[in-house]
Protein backbone atom coordinates (compact mmCIF):
# COMPACT_ATOMS: atom_id res chain seq x y z
CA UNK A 1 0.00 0.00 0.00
CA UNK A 2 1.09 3.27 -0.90
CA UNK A 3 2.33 5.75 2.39
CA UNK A 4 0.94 9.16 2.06
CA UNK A 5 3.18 10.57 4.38
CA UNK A 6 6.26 10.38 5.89
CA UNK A 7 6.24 8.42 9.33
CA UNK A 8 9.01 9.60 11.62
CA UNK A 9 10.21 7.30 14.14
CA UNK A 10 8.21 7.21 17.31
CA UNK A 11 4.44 8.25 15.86
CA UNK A 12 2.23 5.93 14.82
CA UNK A 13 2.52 6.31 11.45
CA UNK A 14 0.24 3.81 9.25
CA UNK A 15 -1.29 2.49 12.25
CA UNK A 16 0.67 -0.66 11.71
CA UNK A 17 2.89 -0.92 14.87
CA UNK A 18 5.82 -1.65 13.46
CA UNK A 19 9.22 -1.11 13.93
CA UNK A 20 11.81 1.10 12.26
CA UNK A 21 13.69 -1.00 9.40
CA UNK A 22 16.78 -1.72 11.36
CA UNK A 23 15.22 -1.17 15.25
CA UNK A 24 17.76 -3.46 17.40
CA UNK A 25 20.59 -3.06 15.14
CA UNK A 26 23.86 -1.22 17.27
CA UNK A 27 26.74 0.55 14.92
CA UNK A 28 29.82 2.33 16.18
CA UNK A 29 31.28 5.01 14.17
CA UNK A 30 34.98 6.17 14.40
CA UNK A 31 35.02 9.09 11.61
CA UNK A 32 35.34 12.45 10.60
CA UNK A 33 34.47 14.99 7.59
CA UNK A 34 31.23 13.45 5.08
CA UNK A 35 31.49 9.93 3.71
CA UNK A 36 31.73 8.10 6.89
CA UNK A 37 29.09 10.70 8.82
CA UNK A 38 26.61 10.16 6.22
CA UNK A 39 26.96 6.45 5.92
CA UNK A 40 25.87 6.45 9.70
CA UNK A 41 23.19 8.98 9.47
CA UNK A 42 21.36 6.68 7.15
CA UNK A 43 21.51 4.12 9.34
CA UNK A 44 20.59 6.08 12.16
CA UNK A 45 17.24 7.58 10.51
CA UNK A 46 16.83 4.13 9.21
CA UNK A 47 16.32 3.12 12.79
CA UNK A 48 19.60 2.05 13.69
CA UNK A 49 21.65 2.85 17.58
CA UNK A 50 24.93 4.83 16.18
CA UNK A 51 27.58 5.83 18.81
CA UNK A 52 29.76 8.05 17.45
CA UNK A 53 33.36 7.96 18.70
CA UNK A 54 34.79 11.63 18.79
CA UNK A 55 38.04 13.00 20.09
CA UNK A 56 37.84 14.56 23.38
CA UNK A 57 37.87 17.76 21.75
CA UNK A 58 35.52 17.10 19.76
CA UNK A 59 34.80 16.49 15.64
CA UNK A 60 36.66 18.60 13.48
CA UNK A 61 33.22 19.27 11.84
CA UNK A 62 32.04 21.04 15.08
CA UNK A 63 34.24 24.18 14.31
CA UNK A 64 32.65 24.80 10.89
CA UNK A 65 30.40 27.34 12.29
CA UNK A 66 27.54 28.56 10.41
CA UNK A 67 25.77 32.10 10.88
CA UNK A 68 25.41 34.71 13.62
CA UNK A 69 24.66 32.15 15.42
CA UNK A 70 27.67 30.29 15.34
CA UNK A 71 26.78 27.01 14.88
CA UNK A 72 27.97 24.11 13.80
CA UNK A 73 25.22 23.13 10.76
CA UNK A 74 27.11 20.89 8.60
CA UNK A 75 28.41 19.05 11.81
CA UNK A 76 24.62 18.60 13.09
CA UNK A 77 23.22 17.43 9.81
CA UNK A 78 25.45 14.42 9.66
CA UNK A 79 25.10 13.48 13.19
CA UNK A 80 21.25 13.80 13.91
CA UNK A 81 20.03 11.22 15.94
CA UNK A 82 23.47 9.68 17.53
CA UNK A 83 24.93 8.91 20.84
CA UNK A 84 28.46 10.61 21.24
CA UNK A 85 31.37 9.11 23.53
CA UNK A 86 34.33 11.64 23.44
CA UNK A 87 37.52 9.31 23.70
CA UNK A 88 41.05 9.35 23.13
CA UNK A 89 41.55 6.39 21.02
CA UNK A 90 45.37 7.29 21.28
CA UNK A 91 45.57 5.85 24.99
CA UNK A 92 45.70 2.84 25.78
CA UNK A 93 42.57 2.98 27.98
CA UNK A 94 40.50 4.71 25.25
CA UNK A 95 41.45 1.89 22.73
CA UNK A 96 40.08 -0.84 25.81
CA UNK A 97 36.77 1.05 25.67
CA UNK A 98 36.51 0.39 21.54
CA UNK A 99 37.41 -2.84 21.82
CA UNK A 100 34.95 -3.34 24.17
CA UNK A 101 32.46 -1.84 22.46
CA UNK A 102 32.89 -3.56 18.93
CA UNK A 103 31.92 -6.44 21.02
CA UNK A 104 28.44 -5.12 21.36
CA UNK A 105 27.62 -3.59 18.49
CA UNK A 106 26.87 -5.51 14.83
CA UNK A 107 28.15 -2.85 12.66
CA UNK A 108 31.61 -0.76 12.57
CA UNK A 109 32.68 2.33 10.06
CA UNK A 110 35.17 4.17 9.55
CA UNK A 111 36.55 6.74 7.20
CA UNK A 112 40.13 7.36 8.17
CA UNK A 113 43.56 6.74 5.86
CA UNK A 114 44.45 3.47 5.12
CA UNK A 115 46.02 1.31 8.41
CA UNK A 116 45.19 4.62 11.09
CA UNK A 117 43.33 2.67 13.10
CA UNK A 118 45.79 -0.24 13.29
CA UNK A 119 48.46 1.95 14.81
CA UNK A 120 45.86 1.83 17.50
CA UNK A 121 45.08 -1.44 17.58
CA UNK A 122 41.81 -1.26 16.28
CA UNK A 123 41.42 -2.06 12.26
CA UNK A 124 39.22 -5.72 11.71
CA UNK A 125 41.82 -7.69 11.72
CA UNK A 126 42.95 -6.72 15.27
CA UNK A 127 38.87 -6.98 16.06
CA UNK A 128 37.77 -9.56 14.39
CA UNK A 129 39.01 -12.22 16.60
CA UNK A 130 37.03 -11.36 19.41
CA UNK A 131 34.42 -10.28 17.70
CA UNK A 132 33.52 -13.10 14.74
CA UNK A 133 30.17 -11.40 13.88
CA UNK A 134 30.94 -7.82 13.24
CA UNK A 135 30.50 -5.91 10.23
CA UNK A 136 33.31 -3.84 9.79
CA UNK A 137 33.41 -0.98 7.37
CA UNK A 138 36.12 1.33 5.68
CA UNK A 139 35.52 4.25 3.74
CA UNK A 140 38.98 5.85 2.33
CA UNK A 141 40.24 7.43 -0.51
CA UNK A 142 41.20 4.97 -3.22
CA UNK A 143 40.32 1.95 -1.01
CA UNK A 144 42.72 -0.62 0.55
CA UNK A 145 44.59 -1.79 -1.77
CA UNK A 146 46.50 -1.07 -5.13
CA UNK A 147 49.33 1.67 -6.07
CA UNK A 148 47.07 4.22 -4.93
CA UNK A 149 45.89 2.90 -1.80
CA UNK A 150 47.73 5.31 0.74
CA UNK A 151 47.39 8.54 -1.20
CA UNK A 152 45.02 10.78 -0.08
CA UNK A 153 41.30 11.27 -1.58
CA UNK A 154 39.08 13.72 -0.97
CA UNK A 155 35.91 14.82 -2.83
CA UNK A 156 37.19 16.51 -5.98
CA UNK A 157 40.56 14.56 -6.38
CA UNK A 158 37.86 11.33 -6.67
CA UNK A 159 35.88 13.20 -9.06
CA UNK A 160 38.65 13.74 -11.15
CA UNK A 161 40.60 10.47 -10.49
CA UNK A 162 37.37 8.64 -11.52
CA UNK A 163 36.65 10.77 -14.56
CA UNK A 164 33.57 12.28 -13.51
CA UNK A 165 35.43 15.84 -13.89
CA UNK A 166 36.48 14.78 -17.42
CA UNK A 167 32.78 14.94 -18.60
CA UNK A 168 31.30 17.13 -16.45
CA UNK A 169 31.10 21.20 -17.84
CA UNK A 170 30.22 22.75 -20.68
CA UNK A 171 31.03 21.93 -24.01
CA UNK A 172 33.58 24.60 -25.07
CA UNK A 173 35.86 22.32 -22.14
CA UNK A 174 35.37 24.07 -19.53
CA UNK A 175 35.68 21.90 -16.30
CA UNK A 176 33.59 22.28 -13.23
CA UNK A 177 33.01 19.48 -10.47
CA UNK A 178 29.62 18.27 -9.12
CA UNK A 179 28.08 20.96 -7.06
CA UNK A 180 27.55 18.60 -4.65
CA UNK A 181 30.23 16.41 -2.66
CA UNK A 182 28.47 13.15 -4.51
CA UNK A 183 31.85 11.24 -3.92
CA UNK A 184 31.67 11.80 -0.43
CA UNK A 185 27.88 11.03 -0.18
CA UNK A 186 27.76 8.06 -2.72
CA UNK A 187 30.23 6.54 -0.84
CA UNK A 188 28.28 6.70 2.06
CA UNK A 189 25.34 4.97 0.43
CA UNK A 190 27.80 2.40 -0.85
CA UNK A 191 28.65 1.87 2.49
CA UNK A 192 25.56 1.51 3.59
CA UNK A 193 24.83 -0.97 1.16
CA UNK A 194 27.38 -3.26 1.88
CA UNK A 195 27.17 -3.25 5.49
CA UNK A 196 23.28 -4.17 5.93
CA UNK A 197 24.35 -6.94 2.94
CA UNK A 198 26.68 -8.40 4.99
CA UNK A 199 24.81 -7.65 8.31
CA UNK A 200 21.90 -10.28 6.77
CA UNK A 201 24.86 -13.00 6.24
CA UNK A 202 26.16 -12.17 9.90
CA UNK A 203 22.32 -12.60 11.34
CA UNK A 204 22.01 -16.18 9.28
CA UNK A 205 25.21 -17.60 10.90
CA UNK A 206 27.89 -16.85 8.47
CA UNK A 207 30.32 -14.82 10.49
CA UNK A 208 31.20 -11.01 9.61
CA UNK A 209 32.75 -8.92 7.06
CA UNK A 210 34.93 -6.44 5.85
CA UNK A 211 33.74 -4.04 3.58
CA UNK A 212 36.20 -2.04 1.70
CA UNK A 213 34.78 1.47 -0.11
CA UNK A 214 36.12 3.87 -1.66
CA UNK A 215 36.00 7.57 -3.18
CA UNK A 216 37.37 7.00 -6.67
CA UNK A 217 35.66 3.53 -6.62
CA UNK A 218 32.42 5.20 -6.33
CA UNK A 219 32.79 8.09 -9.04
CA UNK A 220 34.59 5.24 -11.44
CA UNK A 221 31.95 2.67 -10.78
CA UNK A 222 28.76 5.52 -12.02
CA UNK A 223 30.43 5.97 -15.56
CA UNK A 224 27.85 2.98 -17.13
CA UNK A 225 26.78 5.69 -20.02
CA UNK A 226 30.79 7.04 -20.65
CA UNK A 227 32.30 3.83 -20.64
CA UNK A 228 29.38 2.38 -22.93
CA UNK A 229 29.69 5.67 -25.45
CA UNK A 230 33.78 5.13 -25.48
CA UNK A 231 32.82 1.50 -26.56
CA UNK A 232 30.57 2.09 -28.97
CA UNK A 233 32.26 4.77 -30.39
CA UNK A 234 36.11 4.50 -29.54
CA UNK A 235 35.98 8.13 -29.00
CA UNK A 236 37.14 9.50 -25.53
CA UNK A 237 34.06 11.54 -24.02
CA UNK A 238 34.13 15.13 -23.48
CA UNK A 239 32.05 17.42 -21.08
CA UNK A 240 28.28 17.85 -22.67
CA UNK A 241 27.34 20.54 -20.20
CA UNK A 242 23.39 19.80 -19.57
CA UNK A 243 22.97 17.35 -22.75
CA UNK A 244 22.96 13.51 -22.19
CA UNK A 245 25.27 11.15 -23.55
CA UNK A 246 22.96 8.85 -25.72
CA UNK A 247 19.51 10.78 -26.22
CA UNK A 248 18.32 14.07 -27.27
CA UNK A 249 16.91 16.68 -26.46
CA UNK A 250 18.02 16.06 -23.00
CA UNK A 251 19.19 19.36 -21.71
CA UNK A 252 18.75 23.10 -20.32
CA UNK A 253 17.19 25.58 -22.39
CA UNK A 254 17.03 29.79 -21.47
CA UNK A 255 13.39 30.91 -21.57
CA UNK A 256 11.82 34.74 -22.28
CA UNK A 257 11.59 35.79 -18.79
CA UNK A 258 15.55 34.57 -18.26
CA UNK A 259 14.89 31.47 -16.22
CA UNK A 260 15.68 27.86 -17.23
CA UNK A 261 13.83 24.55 -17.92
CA UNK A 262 15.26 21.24 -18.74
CA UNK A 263 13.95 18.60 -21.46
CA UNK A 264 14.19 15.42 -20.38
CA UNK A 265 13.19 14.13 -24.32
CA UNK A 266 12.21 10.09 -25.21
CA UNK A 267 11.33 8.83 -28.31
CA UNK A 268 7.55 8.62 -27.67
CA UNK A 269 7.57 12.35 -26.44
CA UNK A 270 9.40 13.94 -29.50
CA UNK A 271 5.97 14.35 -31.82
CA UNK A 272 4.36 16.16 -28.65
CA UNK A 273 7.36 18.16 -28.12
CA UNK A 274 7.61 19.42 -31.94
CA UNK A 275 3.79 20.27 -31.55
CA UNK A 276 3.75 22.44 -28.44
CA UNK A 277 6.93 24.12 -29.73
CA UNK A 278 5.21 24.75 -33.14
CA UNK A 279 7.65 23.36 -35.32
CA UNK A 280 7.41 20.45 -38.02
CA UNK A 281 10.74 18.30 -38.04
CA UNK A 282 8.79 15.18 -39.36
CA UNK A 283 10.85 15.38 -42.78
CA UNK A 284 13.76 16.22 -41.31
CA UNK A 285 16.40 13.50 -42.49
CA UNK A 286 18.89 14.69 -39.18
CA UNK A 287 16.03 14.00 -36.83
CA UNK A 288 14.26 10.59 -38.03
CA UNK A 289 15.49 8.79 -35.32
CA UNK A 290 16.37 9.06 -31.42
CA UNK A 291 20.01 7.96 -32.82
CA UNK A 292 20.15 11.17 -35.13
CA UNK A 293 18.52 13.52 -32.84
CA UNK A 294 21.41 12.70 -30.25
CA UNK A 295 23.74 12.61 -33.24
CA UNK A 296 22.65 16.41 -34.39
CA UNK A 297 21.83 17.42 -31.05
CA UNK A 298 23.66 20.63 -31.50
CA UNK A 299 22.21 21.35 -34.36
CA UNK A 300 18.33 20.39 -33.13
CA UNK A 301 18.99 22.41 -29.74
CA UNK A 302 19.58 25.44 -31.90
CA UNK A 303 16.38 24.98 -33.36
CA UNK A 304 14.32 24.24 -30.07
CA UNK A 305 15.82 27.32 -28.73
CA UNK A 306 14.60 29.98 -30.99
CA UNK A 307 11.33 28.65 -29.71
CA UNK A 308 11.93 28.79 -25.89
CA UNK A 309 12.94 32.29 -26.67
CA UNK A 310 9.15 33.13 -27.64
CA UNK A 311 7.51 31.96 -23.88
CA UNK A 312 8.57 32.18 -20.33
CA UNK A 313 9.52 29.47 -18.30
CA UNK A 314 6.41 28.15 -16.32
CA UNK A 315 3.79 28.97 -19.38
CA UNK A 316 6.27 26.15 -21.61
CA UNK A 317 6.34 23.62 -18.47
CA UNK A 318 2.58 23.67 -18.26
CA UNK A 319 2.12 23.03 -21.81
CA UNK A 320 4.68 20.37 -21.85
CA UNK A 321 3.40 19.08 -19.30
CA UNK A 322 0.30 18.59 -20.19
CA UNK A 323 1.35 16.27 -23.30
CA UNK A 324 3.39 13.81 -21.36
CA UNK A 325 6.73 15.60 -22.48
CA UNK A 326 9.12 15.27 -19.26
CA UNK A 327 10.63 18.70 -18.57
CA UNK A 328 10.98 20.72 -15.02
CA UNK A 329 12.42 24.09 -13.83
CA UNK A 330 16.10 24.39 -12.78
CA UNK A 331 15.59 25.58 -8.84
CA UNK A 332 18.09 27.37 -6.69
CA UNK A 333 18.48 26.04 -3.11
CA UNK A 334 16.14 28.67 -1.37
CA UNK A 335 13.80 27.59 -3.77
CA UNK A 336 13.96 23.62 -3.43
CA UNK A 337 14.07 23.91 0.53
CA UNK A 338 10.32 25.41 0.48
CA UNK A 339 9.75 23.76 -2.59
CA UNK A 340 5.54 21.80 -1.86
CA UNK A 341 6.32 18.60 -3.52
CA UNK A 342 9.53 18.55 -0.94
CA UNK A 343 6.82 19.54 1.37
CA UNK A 344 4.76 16.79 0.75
CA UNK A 345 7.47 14.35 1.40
CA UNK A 346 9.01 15.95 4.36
CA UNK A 347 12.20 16.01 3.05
CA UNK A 348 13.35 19.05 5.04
CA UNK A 349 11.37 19.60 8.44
CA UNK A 350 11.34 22.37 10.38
CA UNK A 351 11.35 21.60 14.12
CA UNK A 352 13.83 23.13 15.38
CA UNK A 353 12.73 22.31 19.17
CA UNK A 354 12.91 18.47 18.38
CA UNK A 355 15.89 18.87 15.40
CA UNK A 356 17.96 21.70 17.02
CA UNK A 357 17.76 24.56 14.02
CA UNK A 358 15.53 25.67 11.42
CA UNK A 359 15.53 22.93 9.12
CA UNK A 360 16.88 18.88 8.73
CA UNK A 361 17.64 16.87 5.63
CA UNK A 362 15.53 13.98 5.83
CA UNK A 363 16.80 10.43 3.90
CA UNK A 364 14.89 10.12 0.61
CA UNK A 365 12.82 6.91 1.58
CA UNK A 366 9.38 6.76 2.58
CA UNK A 367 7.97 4.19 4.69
CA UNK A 368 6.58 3.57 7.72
CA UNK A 369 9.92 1.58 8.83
CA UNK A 370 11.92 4.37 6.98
CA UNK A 371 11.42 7.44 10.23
CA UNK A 372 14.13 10.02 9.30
CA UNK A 373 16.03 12.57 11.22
CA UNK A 374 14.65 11.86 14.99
CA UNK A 375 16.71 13.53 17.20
CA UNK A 376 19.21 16.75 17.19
CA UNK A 377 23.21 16.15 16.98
CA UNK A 378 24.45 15.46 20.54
CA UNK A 379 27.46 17.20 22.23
CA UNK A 380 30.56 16.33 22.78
CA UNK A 381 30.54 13.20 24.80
CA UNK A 382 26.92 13.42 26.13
CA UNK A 383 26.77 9.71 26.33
CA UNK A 384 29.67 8.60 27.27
CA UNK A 385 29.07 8.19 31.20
CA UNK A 386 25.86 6.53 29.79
CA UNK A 387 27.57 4.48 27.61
CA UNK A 388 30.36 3.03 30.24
CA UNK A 389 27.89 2.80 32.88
CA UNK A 390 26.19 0.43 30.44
CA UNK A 391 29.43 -1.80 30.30
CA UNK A 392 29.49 -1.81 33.63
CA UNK A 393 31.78 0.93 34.88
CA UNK A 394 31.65 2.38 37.98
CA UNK A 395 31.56 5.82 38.88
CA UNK A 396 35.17 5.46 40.18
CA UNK A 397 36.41 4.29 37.19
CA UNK A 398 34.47 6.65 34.81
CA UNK A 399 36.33 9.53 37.41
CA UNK A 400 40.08 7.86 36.54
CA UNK A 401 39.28 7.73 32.83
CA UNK A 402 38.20 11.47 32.83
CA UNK A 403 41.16 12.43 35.30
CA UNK A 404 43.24 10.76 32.88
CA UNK A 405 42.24 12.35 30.18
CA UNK A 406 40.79 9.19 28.44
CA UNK A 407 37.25 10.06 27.95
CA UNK A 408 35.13 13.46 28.45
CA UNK A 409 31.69 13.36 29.70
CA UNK A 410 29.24 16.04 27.97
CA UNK A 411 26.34 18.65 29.16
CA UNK A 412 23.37 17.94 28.63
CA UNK A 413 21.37 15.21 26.37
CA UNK A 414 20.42 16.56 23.42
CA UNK A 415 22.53 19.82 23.11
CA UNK A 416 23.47 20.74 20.04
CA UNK A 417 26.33 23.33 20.71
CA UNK A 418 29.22 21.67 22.05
């Protein structure tokens, strides 16, 4: 049955009872910056427990302050709904409590360079031992192995390592990366992917896993349509700027009133398309075919243009619209934020009382199993009396470890500013 609405975690929902997708299930994060963060976010608004491990000063992300205000948005979008235990995974008592830990959780990620985490004892083969069932997960650069496998990978040196920058711009060559940090946040997903795979295997019996991801994997496993065009073609592909690279139209076109839409042309729509624009290309020997429209795309787009010239913006989507021809308007951020069909799906709430600011990004699934962003970010090591108390610390020993140096216990539950 369809869900109308978004059901966040806690409410009712459909009326069905039941539980978020991965209720039960306990991960432990040891990351910092975006791919790791958002792998665990999804499996936090999927349901999921995540402790995040932080240094007793606190993420790195914290100090990216944002507004008047001062605070620290990108750190609290990526870390909605978790638990945080501020350790020093440096000393040897801090490394005791992550061992310790991995031992009672099902899932592990991190997203550090390649063998950090074994100079502390702690990568899956030191783990894995004691722990037989856990799903271990690392997100790096260029992954962990091959001639590349200790060189450092961030967002746009994936892009362009994986050949996404190669093809992306406009056609005169101009290079320009993905607006958005999609090697960071596909590898995430990967990650995510992987982990609840293996997680299934652990559940039937089958022992754990290590998952390997990567940055440049992830851009250099998306290029299905490049790699099929340099096939086909045994030409190298360029940058297209909006076009596709096997159909046309498929691409941005400047309307009257200086706004843009975007054609999103099939074969089936290109006789409704010619008709709302006004123009007969039936005997047109360049456009016969959906081949020889993307072959003469440049020239066709010329030709559709002169007619998007004539109309503004919203009076062309409405007519193409209404004859089945996909198209839509190119929005700006403000403008996708309050955006109703975003609305309608609750993709960014505003509650700041429950979600600490103005507005959340919510995960793009819908389901009543599927909650979203429950909780605001926590400070810096909130939990982590909680969470030793729960392995069965005392409050002697939690008063050594702080003395020490080893762990730092936070202010209040729920805080967002460290």
């Amino acid at each position: 049955m369809p869900v109308a609405s978004r059901h966040l975690y806690g409410d009712a929902g459909s009326g069905t009872g039941r539980p978020a997708f991965l209720e039960g299930v306990r991960v432990l994060e040891i990351t910092g910056a975006l791919a790791g963060p958002y792998c665990t976010t999804i499996l936090s608004d999927l349901g999921a427990e995540v402790i995040k491990i932080e240094s007793v000063s606190g993420d790195s992300l914290r100090q990216r302050l944002v507004g008047p205000e001062g605070i620290p948005l990108p750190f609290d979008l990526v870390h909605r709904g978790k638990r945080s235990l501020a350790v020093n995974i440096k000393s040897e008592a801090g490394q005791q409590i992550v061992r310790r830990l991995a031992g009672r959780v099902d899932i592990l990620i991190e997203n550090f360079r390649v063998g950090a985490l074994a100079k502390q004892g702690l990568s899956y083969d030191d783990l894995k031992a004691d722990c037989p069932d856990l799903v271990y997960c690392s997100i790096s650069g260029f992954g962990q192995n091959g001639p590349m496998r200790e060189a450092k990978g961030v967002d746009l040196i994936a892009q362009a390592y994986g050949g996404m920058l190669s093809v992306t711009g406009s056609t005169d060559g101009q290079l320009a990366k993905v607006g958005y940090p999609i090697a960071d946040l596909g590898a995430g997903m990967w990650g995510v992917i992987g982990v609840l795979g293996a997680l299934r295997r652990a559940r039937a019996g089958h022992g754990g896993a290590y998952i390997d991801v990567s940055l440049a994997d992830t851009i250099a496993g998306w290029s299905v349509w490049e790699v099929a065009d340099y096939i086909g073609s045994g030409e190298v592909p360029g940058p297209l700027g909006t076009a596709h690279r096997l159909a046309a139209p498929y691409q941005a076109f400047g309307c009257s009133d200086g706004r843009t839409l975007v054609i999103g042309g099939t074969d089936r729509s290109w006789i409704p398309l010619c008709r709302v624009l006004g123009i007969d290309l039936t005997g047109d020997e360049r456009f016969a075919t959906e081949y020889l429209r993307y072959v003469n795309r440049d020239e066709l787009a010329a030709i559709l243009q002169e007619r998007f010239d004539t109309e503004s913006r919203d009076v062309w989507i409405e007519r193409l619209r209404e004859v089945g021809v996909p198209c839509g308007p190119v929005h700006t951020i403000d403008q996708v934020i309050d955006d109703p069909q975003y609305a309608a799906r609750n993709l960014f709430p505003r509650e700041p009382e429950r979600l600490g600011h103005g507005r959340m990004v919510n995960i793009p699934i819908v389901s009543d199993g599927a909650p979203g962003a429950r909780t605001r970010a926590p400070g810096i090591g909130v939990d982590t009396r909680a969470l030793l108390e729960e392995m069965g610390m005392t409050d002697e020993e939690i008063a050594q470890l702080v003395d020490a140096g080893a762990v730092r216990t936070g202010a209040t539950a729920g805080k967002v500013l460290s």
